[in-house]
C-alpha atoms as a PDB file:
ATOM      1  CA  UNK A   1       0.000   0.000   0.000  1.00  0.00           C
ATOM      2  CA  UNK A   2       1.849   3.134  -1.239  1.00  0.00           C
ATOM      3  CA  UNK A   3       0.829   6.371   1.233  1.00  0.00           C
ATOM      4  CA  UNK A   4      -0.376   9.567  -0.054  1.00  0.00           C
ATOM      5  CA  UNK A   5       2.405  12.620  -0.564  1.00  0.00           C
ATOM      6  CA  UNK A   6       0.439  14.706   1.510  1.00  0.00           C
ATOM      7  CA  UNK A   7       0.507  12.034   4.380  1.00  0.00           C
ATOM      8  CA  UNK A   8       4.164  14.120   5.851  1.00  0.00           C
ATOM      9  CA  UNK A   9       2.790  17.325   5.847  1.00  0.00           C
ATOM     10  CA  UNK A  10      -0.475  15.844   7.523  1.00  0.00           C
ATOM     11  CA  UNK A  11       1.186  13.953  10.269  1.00  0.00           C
ATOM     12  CA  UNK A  12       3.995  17.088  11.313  1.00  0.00           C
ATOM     13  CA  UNK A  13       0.936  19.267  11.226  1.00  0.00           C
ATOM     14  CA  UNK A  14      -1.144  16.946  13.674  1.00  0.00           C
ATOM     15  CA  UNK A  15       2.128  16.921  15.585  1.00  0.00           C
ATOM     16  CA  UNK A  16       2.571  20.098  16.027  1.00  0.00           C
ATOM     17  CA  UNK A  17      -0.843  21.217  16.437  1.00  0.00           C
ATOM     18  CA  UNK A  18      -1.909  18.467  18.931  1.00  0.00           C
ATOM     19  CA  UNK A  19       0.769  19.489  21.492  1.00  0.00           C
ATOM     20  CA  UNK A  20      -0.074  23.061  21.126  1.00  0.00           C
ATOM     21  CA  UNK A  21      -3.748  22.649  21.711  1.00  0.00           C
ATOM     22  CA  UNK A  22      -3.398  20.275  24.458  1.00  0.00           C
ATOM     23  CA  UNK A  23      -1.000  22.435  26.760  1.00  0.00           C
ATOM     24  CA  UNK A  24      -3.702  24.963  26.010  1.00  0.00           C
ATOM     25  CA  UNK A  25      -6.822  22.829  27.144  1.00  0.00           C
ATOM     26  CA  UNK A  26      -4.833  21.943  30.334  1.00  0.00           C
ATOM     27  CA  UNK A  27      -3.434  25.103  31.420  1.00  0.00           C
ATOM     28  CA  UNK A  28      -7.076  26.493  30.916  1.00  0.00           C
ATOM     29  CA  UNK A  29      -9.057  23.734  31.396  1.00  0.00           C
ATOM     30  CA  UNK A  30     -11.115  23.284  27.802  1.00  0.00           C
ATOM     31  CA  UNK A  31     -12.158  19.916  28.905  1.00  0.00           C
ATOM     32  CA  UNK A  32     -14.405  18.268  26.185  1.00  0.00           C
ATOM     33  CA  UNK A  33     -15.535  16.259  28.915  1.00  0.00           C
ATOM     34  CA  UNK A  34     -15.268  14.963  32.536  1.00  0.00           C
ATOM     35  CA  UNK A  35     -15.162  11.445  33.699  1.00  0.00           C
ATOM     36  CA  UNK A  36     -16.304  10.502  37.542  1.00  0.00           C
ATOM     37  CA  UNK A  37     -14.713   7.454  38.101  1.00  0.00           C
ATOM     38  CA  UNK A  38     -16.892   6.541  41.221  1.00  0.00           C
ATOM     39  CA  UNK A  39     -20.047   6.783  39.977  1.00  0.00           C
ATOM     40  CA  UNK A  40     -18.942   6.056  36.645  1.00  0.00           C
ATOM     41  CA  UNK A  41     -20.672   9.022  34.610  1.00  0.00           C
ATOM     42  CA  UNK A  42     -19.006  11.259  31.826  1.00  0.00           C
ATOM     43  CA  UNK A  43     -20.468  14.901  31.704  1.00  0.00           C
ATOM     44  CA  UNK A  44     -20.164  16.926  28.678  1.00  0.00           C
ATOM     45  CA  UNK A  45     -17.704  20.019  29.376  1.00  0.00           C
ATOM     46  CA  UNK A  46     -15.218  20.821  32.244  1.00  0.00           C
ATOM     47  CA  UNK A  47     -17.537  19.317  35.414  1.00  0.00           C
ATOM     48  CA  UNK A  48     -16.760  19.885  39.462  1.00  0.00           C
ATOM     49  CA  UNK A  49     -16.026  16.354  40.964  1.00  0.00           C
ATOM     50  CA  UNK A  50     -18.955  15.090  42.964  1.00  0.00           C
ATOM     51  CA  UNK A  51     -18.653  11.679  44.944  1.00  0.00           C
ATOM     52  CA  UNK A  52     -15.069  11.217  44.393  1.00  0.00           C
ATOM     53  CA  UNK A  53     -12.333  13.054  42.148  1.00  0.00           C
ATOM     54  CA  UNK A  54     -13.060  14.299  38.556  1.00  0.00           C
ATOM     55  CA  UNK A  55     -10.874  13.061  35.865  1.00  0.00           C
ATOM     56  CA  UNK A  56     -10.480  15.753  32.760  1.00  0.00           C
ATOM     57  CA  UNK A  57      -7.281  14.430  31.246  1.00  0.00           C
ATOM     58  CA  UNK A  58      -9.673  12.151  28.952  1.00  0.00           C
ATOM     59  CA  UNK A  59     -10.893  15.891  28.072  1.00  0.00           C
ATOM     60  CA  UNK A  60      -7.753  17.227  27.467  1.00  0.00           C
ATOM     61  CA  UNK A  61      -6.981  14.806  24.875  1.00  0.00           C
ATOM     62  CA  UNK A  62     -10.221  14.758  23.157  1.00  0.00           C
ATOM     63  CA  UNK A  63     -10.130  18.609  22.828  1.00  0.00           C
ATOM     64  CA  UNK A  64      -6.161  18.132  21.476  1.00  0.00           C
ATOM     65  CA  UNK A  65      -7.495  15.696  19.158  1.00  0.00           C
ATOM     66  CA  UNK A  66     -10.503  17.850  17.787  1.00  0.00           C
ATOM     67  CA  UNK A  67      -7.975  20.600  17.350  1.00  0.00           C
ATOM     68  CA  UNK A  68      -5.143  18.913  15.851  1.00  0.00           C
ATOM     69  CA  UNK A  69      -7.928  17.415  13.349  1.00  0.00           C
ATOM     70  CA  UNK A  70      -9.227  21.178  12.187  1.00  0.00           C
ATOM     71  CA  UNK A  71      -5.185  21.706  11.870  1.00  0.00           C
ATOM     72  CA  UNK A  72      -4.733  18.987   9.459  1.00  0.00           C
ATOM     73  CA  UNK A  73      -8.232  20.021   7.688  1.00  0.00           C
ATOM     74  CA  UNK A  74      -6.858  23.499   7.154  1.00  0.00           C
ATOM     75  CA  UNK A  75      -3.553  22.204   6.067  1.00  0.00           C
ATOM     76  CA  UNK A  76      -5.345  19.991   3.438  1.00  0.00           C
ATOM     77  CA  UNK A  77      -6.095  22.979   1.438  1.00  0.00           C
ATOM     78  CA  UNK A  78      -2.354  24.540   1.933  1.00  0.00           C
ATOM     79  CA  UNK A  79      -1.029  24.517  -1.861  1.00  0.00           C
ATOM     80  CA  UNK A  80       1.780  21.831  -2.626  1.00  0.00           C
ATOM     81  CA  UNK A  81       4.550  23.755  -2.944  1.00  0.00           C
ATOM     82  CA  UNK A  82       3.840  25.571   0.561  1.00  0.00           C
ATOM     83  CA  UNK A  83       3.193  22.468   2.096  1.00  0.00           C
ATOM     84  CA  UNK A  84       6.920  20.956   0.769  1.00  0.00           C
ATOM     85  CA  UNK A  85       8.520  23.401   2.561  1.00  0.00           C
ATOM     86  CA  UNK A  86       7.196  22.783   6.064  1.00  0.00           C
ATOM     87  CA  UNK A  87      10.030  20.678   7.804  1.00  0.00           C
ATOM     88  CA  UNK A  88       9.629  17.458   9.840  1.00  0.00           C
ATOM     89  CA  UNK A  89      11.762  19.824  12.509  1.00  0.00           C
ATOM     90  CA  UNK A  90       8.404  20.969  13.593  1.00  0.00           C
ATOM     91  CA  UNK A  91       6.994  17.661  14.606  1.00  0.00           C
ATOM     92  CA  UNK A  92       9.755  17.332  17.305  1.00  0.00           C
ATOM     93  CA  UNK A  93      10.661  20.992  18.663  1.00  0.00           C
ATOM     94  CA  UNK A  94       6.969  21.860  18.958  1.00  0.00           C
ATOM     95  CA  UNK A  95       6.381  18.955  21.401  1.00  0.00           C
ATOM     96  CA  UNK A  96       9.817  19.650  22.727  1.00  0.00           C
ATOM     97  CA  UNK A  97       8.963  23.427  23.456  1.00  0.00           C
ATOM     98  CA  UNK A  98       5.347  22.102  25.165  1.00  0.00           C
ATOM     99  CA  UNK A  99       7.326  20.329  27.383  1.00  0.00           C
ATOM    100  CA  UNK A 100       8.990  22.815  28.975  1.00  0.00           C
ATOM    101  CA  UNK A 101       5.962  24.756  29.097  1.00  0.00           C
ATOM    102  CA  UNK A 102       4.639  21.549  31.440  1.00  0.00           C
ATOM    103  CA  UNK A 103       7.933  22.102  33.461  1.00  0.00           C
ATOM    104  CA  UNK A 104       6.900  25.592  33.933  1.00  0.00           C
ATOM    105  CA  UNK A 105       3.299  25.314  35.058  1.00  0.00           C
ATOM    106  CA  UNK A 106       3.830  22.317  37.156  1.00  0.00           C
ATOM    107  CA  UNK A 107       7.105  23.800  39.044  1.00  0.00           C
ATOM    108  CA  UNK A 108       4.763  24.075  42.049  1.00  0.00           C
ATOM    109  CA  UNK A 109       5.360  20.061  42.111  1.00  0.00           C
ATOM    110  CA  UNK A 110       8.824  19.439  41.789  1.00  0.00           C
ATOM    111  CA  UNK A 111      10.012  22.429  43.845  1.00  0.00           C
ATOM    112  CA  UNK A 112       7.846  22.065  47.173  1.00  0.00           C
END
């Protein structure tokens, strides 16, 4: 099975674009949804734990996923010869970069 040219670009784009939006959902909390482990239930949206602790990293990646997908839709309509010159760089300092962000916001954990 040969892949489509357009595959690259796609997958640095969903890359890049995943880790972006998901540092984004957690440092602000765009959970798509929130799972209660306890009772079991999953609420639409970002939900305040009742009977036990509220789980939103489920959220977190569903919202990077729905983000990283309108990424690679807008990038499907990107003209060929601007899409060859996007490097596969971007696909590992992006992530890179996001994790230092993640240092940064959760130095409160590693410092006290």
């Amino acid at each position: 099975m040969k892949t489509p040219r357009s595959f690259g670009l796609l997958a640095i784009v969903f890359a890049a674009a995943y880790a972006v939006v998901y540092v984004v959902a957690v440092a602000q909390n765009y959970a798509l949804f929130t799972y209660h482990p306890v009772p079991g239930t999953i609420t639409m949206g970002v939900m305040k734990p009742y009977d036990g602790p509220a789980m939103y990293w489920y959220g977190w990646i569903a919202t990077g996923a729905l983000g990283a997908l309108a990424a690679c839709l807008i990038a499907c309509v990107v003209p060929a010869t601007l899409g060859k010159r996007v490097s596969s760089v971007w696909s590992w300092v992006v992530p890179l970069g996001v994790l230092l962000v993640f240092a940064y916001l959760l130095r409160n954990y590693f410092l006290t």
